[in-house]
C-alpha atoms as a PDB file:
ATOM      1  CA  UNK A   1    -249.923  49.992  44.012  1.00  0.00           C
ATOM      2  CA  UNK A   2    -252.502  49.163  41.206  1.00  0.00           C
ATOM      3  CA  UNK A   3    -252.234  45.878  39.824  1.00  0.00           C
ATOM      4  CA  UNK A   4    -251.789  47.584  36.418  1.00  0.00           C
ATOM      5  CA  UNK A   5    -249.755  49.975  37.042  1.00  0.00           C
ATOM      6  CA  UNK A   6    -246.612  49.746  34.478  1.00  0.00           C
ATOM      7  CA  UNK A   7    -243.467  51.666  34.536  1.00  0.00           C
ATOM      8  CA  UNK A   8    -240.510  52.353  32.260  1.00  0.00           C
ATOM      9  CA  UNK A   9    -237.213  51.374  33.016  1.00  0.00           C
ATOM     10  CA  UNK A  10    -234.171  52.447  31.144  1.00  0.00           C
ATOM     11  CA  UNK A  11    -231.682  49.586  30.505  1.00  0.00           C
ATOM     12  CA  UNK A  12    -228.155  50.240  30.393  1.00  0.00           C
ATOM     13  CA  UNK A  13    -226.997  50.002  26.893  1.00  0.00           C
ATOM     14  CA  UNK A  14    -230.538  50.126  25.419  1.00  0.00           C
ATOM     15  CA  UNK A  15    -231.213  53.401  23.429  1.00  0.00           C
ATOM     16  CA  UNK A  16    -235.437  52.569  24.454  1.00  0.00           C
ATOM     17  CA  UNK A  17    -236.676  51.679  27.338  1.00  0.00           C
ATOM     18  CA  UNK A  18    -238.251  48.861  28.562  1.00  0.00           C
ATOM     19  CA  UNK A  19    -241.921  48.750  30.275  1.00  0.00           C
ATOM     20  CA  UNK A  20    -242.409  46.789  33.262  1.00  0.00           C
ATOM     21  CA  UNK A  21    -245.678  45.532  34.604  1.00  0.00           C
ATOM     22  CA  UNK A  22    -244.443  46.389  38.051  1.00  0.00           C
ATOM     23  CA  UNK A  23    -248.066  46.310  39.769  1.00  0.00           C
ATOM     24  CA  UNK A  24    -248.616  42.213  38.802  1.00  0.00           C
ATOM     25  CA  UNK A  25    -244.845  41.470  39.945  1.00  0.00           C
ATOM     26  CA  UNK A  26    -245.711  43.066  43.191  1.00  0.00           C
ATOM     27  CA  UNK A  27    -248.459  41.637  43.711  1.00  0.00           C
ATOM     28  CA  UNK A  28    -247.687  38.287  42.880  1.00  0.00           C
ATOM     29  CA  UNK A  29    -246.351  36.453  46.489  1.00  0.00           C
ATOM     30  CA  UNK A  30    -245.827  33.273  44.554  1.00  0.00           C
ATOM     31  CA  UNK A  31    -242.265  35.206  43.842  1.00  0.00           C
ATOM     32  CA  UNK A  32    -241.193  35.311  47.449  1.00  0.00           C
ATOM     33  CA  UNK A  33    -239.950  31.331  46.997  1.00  0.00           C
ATOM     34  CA  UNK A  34    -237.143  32.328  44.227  1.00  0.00           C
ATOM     35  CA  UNK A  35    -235.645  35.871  46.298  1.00  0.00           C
ATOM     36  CA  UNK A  36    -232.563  35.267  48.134  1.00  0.00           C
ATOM     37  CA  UNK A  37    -232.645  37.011  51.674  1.00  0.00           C
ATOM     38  CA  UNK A  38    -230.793  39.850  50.152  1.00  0.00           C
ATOM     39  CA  UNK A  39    -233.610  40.583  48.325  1.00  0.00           C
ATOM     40  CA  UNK A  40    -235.814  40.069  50.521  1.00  0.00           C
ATOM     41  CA  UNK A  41    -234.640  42.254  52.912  1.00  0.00           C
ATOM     42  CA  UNK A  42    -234.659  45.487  50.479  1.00  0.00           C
ATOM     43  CA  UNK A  43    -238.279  44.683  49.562  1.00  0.00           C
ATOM     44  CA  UNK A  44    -239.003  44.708  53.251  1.00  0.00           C
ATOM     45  CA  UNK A  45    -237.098  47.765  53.563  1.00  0.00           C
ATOM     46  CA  UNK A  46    -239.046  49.322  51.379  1.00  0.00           C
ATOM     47  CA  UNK A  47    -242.393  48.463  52.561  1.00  0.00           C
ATOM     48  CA  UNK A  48    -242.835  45.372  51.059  1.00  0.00           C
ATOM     49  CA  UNK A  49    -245.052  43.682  53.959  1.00  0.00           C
ATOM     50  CA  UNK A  50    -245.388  40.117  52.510  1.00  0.00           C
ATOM     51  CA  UNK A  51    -241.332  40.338  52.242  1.00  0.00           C
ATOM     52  CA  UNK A  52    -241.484  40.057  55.974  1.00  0.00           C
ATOM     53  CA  UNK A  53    -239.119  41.648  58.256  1.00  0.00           C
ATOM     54  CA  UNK A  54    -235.649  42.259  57.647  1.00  0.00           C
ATOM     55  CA  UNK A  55    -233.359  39.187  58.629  1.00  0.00           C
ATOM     56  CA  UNK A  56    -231.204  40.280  62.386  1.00  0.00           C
ATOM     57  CA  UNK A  57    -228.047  41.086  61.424  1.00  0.00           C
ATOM     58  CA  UNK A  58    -225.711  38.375  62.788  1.00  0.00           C
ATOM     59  CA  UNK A  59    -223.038  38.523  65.135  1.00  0.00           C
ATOM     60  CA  UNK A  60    -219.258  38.194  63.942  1.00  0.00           C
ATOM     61  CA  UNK A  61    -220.594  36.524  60.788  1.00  0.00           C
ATOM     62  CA  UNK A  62    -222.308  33.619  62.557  1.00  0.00           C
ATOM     63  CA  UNK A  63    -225.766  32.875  61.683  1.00  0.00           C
ATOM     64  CA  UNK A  64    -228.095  33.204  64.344  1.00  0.00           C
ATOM     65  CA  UNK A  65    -229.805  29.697  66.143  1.00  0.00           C
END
């Protein structure tokens, strides 16, 4: 993705929506730091290489060693 490409999102009780510079938060890594694995793991999922790889899912709730 360009790193000016910018999108509109519509935001739930907004009547306008809002533009998003979607190509500079993508391609800024320095974000990686502040996602929880959660979200780290959909942006992998979606082709996200610098997310990294999806976290193993764990057995009976444990985390894995």
């Amino acid at each position: 993705m360009p790193r000016g490409t910018v999108i509109e999102v519509a935001v739930d009780g907004e009547a306008e929506s809002v533009p998003v510079k979607l190509g500079v938060w993508i391609s800024n890594k320095s974000r990686k730091g502040r996602l929880d694995t959660d979200q780290l793991a959909a942006l992998a999922k979606l082709g996200m290489d610098w997310a990294g790889p999806p976290p193993a899912p764990s057995l009976s709730g444990r985390k894995q060693p």
